[in-house]
C-alpha atoms as a PDB file:
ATOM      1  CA  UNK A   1      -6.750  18.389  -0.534  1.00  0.00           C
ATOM      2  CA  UNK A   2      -4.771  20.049   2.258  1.00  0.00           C
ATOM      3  CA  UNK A   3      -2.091  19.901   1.039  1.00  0.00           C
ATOM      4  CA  UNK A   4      -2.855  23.199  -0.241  1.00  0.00           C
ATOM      5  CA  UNK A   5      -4.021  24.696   3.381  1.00  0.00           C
ATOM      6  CA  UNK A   6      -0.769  23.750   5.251  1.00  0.00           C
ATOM      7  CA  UNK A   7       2.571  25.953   5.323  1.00  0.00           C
ATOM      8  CA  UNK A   8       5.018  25.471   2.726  1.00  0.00           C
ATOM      9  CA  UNK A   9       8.021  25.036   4.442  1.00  0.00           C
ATOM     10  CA  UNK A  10      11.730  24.975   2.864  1.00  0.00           C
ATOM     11  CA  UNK A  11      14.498  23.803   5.543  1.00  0.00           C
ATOM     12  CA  UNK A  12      17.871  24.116   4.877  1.00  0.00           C
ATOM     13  CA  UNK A  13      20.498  21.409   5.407  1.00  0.00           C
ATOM     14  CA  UNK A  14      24.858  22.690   4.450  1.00  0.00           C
ATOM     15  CA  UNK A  15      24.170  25.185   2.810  1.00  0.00           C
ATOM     16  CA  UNK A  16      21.089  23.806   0.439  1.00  0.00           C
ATOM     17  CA  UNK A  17      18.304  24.522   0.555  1.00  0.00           C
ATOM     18  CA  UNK A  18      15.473  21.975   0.590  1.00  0.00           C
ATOM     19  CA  UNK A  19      11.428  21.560   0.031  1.00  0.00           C
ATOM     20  CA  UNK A  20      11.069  18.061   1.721  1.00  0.00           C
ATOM     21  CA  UNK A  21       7.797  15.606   0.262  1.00  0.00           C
ATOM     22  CA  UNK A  22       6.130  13.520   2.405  1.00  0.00           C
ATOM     23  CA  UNK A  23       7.502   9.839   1.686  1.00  0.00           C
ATOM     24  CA  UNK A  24      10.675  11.706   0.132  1.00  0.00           C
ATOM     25  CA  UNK A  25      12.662  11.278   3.417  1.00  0.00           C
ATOM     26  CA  UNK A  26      11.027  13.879   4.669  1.00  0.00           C
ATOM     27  CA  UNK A  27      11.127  13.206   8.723  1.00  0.00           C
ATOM     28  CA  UNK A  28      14.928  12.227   7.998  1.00  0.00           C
ATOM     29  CA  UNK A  29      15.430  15.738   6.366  1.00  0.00           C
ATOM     30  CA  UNK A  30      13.938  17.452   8.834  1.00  0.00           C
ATOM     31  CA  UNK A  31      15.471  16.240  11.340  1.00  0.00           C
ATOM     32  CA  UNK A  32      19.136  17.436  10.006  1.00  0.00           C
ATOM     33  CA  UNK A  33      17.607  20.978   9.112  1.00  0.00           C
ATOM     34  CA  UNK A  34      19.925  24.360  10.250  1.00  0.00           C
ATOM     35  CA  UNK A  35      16.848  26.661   9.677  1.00  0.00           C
ATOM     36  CA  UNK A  36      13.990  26.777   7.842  1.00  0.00           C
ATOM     37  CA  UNK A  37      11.279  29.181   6.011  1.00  0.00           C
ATOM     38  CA  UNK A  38       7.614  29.280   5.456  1.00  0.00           C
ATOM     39  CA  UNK A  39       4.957  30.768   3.231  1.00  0.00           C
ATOM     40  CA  UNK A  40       6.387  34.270   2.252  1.00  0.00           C
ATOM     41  CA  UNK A  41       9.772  33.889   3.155  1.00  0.00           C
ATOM     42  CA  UNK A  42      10.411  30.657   0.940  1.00  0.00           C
ATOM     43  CA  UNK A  43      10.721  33.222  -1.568  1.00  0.00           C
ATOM     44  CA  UNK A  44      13.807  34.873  -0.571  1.00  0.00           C
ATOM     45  CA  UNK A  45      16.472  32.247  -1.680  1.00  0.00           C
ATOM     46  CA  UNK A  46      18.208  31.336  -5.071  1.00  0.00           C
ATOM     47  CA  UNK A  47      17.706  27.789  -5.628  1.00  0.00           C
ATOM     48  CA  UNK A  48      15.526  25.149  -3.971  1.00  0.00           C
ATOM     49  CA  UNK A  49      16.516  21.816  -4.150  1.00  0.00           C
ATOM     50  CA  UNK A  50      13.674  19.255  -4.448  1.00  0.00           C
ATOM     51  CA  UNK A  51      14.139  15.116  -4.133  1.00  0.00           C
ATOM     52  CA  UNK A  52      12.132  13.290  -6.495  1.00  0.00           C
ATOM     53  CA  UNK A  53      11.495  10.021  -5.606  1.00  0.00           C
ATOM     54  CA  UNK A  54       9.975   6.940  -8.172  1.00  0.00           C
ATOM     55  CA  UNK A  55       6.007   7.951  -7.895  1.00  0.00           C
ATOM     56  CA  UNK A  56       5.006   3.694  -8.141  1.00  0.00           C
ATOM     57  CA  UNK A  57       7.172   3.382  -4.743  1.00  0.00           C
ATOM     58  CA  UNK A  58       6.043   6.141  -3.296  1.00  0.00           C
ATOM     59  CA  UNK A  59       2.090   5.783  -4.141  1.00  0.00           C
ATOM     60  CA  UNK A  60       2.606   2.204  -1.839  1.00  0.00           C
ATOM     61  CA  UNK A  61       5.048   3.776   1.432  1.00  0.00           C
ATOM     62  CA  UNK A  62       2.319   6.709   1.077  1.00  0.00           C
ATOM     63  CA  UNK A  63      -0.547   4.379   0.876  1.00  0.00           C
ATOM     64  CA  UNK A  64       0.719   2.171   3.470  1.00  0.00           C
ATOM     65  CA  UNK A  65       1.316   4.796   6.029  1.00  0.00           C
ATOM     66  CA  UNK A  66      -1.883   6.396   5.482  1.00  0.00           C
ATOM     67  CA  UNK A  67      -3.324   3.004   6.961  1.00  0.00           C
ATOM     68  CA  UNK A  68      -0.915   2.611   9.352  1.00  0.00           C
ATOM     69  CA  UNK A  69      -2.177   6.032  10.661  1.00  0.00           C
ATOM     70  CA  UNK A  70      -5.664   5.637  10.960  1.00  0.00           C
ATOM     71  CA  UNK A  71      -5.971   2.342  12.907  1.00  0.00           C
ATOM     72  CA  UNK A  72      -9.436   2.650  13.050  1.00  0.00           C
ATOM     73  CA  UNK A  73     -10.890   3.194   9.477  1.00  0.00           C
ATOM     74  CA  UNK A  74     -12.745   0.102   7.674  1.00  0.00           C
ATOM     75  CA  UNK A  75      -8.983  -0.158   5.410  1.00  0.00           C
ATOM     76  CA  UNK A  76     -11.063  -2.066   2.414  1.00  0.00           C
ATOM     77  CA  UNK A  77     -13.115   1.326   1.973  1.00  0.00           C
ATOM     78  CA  UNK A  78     -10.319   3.317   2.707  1.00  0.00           C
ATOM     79  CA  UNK A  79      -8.008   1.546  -0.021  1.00  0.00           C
ATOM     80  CA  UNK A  80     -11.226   1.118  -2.371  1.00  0.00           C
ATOM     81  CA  UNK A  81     -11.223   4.835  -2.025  1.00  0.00           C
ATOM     82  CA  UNK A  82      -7.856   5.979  -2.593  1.00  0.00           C
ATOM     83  CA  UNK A  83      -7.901   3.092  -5.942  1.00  0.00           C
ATOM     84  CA  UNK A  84     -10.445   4.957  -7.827  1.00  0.00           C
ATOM     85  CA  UNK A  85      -9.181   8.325  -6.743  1.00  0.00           C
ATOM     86  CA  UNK A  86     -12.182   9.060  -4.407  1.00  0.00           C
ATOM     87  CA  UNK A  87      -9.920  10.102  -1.836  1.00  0.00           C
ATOM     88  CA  UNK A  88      -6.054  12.157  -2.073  1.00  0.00           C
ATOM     89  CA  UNK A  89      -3.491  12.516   0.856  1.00  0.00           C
ATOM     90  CA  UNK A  90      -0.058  14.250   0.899  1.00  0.00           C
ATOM     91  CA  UNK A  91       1.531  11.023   1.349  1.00  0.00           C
ATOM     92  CA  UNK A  92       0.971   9.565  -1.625  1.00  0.00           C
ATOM     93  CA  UNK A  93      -0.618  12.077  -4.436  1.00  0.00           C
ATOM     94  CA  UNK A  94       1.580  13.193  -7.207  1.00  0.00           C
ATOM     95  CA  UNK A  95       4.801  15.016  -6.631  1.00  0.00           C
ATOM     96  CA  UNK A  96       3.672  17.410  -9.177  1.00  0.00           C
ATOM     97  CA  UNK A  97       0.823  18.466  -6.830  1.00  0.00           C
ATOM     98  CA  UNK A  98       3.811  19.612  -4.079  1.00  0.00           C
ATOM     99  CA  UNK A  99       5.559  21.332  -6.694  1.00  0.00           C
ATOM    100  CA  UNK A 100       2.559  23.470  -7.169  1.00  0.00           C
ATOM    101  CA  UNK A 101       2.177  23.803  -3.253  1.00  0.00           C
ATOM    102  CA  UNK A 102       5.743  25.339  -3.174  1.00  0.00           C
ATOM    103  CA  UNK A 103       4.656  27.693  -6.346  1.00  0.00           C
ATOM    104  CA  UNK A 104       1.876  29.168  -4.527  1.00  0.00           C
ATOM    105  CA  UNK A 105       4.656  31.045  -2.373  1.00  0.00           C
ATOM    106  CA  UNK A 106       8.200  30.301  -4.878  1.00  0.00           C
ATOM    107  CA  UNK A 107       8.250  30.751  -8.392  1.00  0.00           C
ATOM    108  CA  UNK A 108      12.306  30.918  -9.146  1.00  0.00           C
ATOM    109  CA  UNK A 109      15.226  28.324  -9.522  1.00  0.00           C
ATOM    110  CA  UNK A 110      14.961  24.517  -8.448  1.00  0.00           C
ATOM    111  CA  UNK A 111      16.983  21.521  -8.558  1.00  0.00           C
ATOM    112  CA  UNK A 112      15.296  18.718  -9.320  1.00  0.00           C
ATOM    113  CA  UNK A 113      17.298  15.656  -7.534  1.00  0.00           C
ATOM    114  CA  UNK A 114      16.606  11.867  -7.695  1.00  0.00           C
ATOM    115  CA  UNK A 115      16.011  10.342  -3.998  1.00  0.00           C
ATOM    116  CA  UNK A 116      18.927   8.718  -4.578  1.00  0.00           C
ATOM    117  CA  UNK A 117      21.410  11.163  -3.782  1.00  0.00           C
ATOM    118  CA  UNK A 118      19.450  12.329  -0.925  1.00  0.00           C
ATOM    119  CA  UNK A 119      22.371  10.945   1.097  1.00  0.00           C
ATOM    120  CA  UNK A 120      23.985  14.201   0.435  1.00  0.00           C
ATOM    121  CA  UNK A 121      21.935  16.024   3.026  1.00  0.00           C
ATOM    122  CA  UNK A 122      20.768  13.072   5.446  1.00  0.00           C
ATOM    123  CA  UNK A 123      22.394   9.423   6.674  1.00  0.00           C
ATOM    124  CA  UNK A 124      19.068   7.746   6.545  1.00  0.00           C
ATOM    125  CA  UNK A 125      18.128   5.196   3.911  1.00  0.00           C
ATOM    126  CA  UNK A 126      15.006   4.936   2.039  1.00  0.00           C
ATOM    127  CA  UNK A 127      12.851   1.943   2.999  1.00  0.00           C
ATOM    128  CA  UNK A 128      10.941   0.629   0.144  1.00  0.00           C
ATOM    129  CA  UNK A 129      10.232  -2.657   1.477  1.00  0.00           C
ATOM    130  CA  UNK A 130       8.221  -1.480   4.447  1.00  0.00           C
ATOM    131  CA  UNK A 131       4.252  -1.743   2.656  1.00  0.00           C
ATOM    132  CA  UNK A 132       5.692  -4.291   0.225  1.00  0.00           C
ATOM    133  CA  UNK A 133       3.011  -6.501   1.441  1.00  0.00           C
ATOM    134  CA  UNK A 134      -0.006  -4.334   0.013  1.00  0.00           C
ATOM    135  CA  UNK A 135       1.081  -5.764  -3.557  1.00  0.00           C
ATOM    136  CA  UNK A 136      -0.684  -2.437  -4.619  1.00  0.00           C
ATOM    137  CA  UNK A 137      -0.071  -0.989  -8.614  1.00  0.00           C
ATOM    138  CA  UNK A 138      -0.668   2.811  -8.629  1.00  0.00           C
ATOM    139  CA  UNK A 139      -2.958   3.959 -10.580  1.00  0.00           C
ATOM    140  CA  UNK A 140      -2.203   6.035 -13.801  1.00  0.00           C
ATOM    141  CA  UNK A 141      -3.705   8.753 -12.348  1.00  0.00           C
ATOM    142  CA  UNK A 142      -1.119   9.047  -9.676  1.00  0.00           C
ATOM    143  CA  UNK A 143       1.834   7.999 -11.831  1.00  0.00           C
ATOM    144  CA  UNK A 144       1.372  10.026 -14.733  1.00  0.00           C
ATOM    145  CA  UNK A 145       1.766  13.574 -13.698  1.00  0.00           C
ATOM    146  CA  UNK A 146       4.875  13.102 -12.471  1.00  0.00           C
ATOM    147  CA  UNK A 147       6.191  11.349 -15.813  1.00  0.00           C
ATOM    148  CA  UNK A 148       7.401  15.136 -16.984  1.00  0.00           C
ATOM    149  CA  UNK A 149       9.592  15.273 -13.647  1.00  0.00           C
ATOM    150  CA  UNK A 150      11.742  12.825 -14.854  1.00  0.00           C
ATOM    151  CA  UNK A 151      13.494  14.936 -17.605  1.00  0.00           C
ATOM    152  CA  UNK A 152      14.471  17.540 -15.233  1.00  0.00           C
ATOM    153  CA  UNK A 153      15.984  15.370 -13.012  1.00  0.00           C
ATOM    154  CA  UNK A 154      20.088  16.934 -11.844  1.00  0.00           C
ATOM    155  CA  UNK A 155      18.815  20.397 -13.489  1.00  0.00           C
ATOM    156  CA  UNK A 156      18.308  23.691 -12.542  1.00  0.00           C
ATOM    157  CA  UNK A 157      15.246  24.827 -13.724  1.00  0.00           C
ATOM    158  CA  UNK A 158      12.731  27.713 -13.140  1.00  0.00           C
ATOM    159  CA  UNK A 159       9.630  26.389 -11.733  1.00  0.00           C
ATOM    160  CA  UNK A 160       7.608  29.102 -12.868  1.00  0.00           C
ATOM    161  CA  UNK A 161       8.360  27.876 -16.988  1.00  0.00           C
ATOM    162  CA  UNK A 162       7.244  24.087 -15.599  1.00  0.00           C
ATOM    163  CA  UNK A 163       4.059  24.673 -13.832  1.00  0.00           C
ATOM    164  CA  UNK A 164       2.521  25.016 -16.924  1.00  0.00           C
ATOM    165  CA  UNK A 165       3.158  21.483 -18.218  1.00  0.00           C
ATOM    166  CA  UNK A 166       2.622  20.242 -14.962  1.00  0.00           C
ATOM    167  CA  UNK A 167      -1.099  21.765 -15.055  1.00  0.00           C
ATOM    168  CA  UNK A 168      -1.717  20.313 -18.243  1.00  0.00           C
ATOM    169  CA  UNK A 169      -1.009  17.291 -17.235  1.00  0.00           C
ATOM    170  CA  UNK A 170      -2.966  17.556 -14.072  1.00  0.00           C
ATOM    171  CA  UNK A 171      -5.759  18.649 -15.539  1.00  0.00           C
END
């Protein structure tokens, strides 16, 4: 996936700072950022703060923008594809899998935060409405590895001592 093959980029926002997900208010984050780091440098701050957002709602925005994006691919294949987990994009795979992304280059404090608050660090409210029409269920398979996220939700933990239950349940 390249996910893994992009930057990892941190922004900060007040004096937070942030690791935005795609379909997490991410454009509306970056947009308010004061500064930002990549790769290497994410590593030289205290706490990263990191909005979780309900993986059902985001597997359809993530899904639905992923068609809206490529105009031009047969969407019945496309969707086929993504249903039976032929085929993973950043917009819509776990937020587990981002979590690991940010590891790669971070492995202290974070603040797990429901997308809720996210109105804390940006004005802009979360459309979920936008690819109601799909009436798509995520599968499972892109639902489940983020189940563990939930009980870390307003904590500080270290995500070095969670990657390991997030593996497992990758795997």
């Amino acid at each position: 996936m390249s996910l893994f093959t992009t930057d990892c980029k941190i922004i900060k926002i007040k004096h937070d700072w942030i690791y935005p997900i795609f379909k997490n208010a991410y454009t509306s984050l970056i947009l308010m950022r004061e500064d930002e780091k990549i790769n290497n440098d994410v590593s030289k701050v205290d706490n990263i703060i990191v909005y979780i957002r309900n993986q059902r709602q985001r597997f359809v925005s993530g899904v639905g923008e992923v068609l809206y994006n490529n105009p031009d691919v047969d969407k019945d294949k496309l969707l086929a594809d993504i249903m039976e987990s032929r085929m993973l994009d950043r917009h819509f795979c776990p937020q587990s899998v981002w979590l690991l992304h940010l590891y790669r280059f971070y492995k202290g404090p974070i603040t797990l935060k429901d997308i809720s608050q996210v109105a804390h660090h940006t004005p802009a409210k979360l459309n979920t409405n936008v690819y109601s029409y799909l009436k798509l269920e995520a599968p499972d398979s892109y639902v489940s590895p983020d189940e563990p996220l939930k009980k870390y939700i307003d904590k500080k933990i270290n995500l070095a001592e969670i990657v390991p239950e997030l593996l497992h349940v990758l795997s």
